[in-house]
Protein backbone atom coordinates (compact mmCIF):
# COMPACT_ATOMS: atom_id res chain seq x y z
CA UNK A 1 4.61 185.53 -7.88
CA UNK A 2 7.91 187.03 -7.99
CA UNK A 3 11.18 185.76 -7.35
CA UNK A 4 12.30 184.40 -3.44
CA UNK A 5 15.24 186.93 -3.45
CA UNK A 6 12.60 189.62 -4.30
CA UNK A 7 10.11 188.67 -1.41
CA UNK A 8 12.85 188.67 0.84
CA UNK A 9 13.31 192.25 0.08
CA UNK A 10 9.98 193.23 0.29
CA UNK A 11 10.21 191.61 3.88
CA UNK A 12 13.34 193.51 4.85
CA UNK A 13 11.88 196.69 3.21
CA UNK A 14 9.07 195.52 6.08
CA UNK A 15 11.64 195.32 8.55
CA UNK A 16 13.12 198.61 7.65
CA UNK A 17 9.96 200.57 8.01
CA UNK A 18 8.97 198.34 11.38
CA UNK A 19 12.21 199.48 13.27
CA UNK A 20 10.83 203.30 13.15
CA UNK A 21 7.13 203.17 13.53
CA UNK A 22 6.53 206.01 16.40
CA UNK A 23 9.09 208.02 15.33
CA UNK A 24 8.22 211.83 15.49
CA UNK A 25 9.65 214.42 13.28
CA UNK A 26 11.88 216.40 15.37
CA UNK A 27 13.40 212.64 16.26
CA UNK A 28 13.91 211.40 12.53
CA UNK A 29 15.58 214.46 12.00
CA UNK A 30 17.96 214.32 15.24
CA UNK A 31 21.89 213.48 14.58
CA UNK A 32 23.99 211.31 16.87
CA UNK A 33 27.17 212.38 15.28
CA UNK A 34 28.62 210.61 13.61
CA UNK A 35 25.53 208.54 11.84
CA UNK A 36 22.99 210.45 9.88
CA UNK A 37 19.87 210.64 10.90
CA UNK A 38 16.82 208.59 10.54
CA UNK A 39 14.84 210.71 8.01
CA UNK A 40 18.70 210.55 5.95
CA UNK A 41 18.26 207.25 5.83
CA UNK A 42 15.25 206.65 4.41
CA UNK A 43 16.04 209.09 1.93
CA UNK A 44 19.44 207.06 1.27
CA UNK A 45 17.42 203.96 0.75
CA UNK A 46 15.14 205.56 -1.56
CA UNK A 47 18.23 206.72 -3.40
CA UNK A 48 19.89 202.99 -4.00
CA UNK A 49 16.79 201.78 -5.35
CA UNK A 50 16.25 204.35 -7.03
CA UNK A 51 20.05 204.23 -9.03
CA UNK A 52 20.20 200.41 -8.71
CA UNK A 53 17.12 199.49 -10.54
CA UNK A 54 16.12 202.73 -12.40
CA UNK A 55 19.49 204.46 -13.09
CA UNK A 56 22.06 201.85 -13.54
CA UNK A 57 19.75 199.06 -14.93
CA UNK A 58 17.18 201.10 -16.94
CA UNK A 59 19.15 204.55 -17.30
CA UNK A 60 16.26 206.69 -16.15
CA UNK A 61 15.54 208.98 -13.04
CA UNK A 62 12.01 209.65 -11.28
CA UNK A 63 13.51 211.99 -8.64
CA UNK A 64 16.88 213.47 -9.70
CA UNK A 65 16.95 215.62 -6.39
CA UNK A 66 16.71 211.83 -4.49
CA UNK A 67 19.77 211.00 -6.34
CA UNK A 68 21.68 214.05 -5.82
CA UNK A 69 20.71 214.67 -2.34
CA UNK A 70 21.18 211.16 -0.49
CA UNK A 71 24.01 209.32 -2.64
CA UNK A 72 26.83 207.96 -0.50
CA UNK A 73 28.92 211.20 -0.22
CA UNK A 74 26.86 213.74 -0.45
CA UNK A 75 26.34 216.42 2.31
CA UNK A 76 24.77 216.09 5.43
CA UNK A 77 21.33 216.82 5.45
CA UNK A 78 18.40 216.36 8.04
CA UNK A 79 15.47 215.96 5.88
CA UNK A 80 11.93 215.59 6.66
CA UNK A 81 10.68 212.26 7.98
CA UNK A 82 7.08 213.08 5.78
CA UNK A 83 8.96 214.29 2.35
CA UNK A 84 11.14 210.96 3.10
CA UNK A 85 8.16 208.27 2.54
CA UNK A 86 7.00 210.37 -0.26
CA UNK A 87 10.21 209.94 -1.72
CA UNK A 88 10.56 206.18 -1.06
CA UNK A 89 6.66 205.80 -1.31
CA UNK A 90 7.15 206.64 -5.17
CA UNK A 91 10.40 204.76 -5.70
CA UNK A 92 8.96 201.77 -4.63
CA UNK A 93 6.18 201.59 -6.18
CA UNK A 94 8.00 202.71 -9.54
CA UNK A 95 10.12 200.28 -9.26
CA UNK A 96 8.34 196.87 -7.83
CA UNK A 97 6.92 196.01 -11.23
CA UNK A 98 10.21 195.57 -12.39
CA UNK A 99 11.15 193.73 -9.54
CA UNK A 100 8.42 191.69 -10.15
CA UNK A 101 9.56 190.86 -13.79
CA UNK A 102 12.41 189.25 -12.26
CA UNK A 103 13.31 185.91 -12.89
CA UNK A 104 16.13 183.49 -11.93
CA UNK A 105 17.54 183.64 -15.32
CA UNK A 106 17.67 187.54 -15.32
CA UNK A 107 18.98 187.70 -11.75
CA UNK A 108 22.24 185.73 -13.72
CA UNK A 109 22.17 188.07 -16.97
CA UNK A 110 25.41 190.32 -16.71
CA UNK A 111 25.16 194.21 -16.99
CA UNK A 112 27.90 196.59 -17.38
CA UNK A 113 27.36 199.86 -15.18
CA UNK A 114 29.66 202.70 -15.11
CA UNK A 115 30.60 204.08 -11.36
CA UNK A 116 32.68 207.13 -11.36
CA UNK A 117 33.44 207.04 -14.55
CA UNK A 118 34.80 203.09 -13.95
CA UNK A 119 32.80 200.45 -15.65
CA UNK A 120 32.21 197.26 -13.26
CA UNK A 121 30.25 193.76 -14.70
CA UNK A 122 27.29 193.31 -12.31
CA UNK A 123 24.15 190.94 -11.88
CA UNK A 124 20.83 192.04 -10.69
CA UNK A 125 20.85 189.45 -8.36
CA UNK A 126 24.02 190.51 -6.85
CA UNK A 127 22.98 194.27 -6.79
CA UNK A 128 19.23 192.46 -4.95
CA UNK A 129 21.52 190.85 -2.12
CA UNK A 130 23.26 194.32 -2.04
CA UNK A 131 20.60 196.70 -1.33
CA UNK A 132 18.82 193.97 1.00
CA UNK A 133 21.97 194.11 3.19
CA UNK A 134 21.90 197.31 2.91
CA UNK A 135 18.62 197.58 4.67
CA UNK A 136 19.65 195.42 7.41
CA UNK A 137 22.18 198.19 7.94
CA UNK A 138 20.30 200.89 8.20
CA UNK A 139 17.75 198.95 10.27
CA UNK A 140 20.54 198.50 12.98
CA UNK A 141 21.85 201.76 12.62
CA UNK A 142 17.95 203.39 13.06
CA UNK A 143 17.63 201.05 15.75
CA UNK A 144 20.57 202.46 17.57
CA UNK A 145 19.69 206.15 17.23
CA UNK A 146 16.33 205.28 18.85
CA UNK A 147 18.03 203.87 22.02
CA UNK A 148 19.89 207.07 21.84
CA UNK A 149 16.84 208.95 21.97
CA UNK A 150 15.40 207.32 24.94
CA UNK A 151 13.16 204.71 23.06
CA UNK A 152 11.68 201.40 24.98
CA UNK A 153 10.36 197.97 24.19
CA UNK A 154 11.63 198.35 20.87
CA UNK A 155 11.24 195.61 18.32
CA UNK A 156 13.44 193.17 18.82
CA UNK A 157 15.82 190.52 16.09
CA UNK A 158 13.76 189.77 12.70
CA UNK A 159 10.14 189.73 12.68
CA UNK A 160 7.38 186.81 11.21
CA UNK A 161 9.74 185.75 8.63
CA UNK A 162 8.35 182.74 9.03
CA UNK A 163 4.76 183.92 7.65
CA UNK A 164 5.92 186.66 5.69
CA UNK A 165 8.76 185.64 3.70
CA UNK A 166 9.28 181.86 4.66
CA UNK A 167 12.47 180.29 2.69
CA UNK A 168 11.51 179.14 -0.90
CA UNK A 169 13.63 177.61 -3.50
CA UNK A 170 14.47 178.86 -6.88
CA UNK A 171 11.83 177.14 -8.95
C-alpha cells in the first residue's frame, strides 16, 4: 500500500485528468492569452514529475524533449492533446513504483538538488505536497479555459474523495 500523501496524489492526478474528459484537439490546443493551453499543461505536469522524481531525486531522464519543452520558462507551445498523455502516460507509470517505495521515513530524508546552478535542501515529501498543489492549479486553470470555450455542466469542487482517497494517518 503506499504512503497517504502518495494516494492523495494519485487522486488529484484523478482529478486532473477528470476536469478535461471531452476535450477535443483543436480545444486542448486553443490559448486564452495569457494561460497556456490545456494540451501545455499536461505536458507541464508530465515535466515536474518527470524532474522531481526522476531528474532531481534519481538524476536520470526518460523524455529529455518533456523536460526541455514544458519546464517553467520555456516557450510557448500548443502541443498535441494525444502526444500529451503519451508523454504523461509514460512518466507516470515510470515513475509510480518509486512512488510506491515511499515511506514516511523517506518522505523526511533530506536531499540536496541543484536549481540554476543554486543548491537548495529538499524532502520528498515536501516536493509530493508541491507537485500535488501543483495539480490543483492546473486543474483550476483547465477548468477556466473550458468555460472560455463554451463548456457546460462541468465537474464541479473535488470529486469521491471520500471513496477514493479517504484521509488516512501516517502509520
Amino acid at each position: 500500500m503506499p504512503h497517504p500523501l502518495v494516494a492523495q496524489l494519485r487522486f488529484t492526478r484523478s482529478e486532473f485528468k477528470r476536469a478535461i474528459e471531452g476535450v477535443n484537439e483543436a480545444e486542448a490546443r486553443r490559448r486564452f492569452m495569457p494561460m497556456n493551453c490545456i494540451s501545455w499543461t499536461v505536458e507541464h505536469m508530465a515535466s515536474q514529475e518527470q524532474r522531481y522524481w526522476l531528474y532531481r531525486l534519481q538524476d536520470r531522464l526518460l523524455l529529455p524533449e518533456v523536460h526541455e519543452q514544458f519546464n517553467y520558462g520555456a516557450p510557448v507551445c500548443t502541443p498535441s492533446m494525444a502526444e500529451a498523455w503519451v508523454s504523461w502516460e509514460a512518466i507516470v507509470a515510470e515513475v509510480d513504483p518509486w512512488l510506491d517505495a515511499l515511506t514516511t521515513q523517506s518522505l523526511y530524508e533530506p536531499h540536496t538538488i541543484t536549481v540554476d546552478g543554486e543548491q537548495f535542501v529538499v524532502t520528498a515529501g515536501s516536493m509530493l505536497q508541491r507537485v500535488i498543489y501543483h495539480y490543483w492549479y492546473h486543474t483550476g486553470e483547465n477548468m477556466a479555459i473550458r468555460q472560455l470555450l463554451g463548456h457546460r455542466n462541468l465537474p464541479e469542487f473535488v470529486g469521491n474523495i471520500d471513496d477514493e482517497a479517504p484521509y488516512t494517518p501516517e502509520s
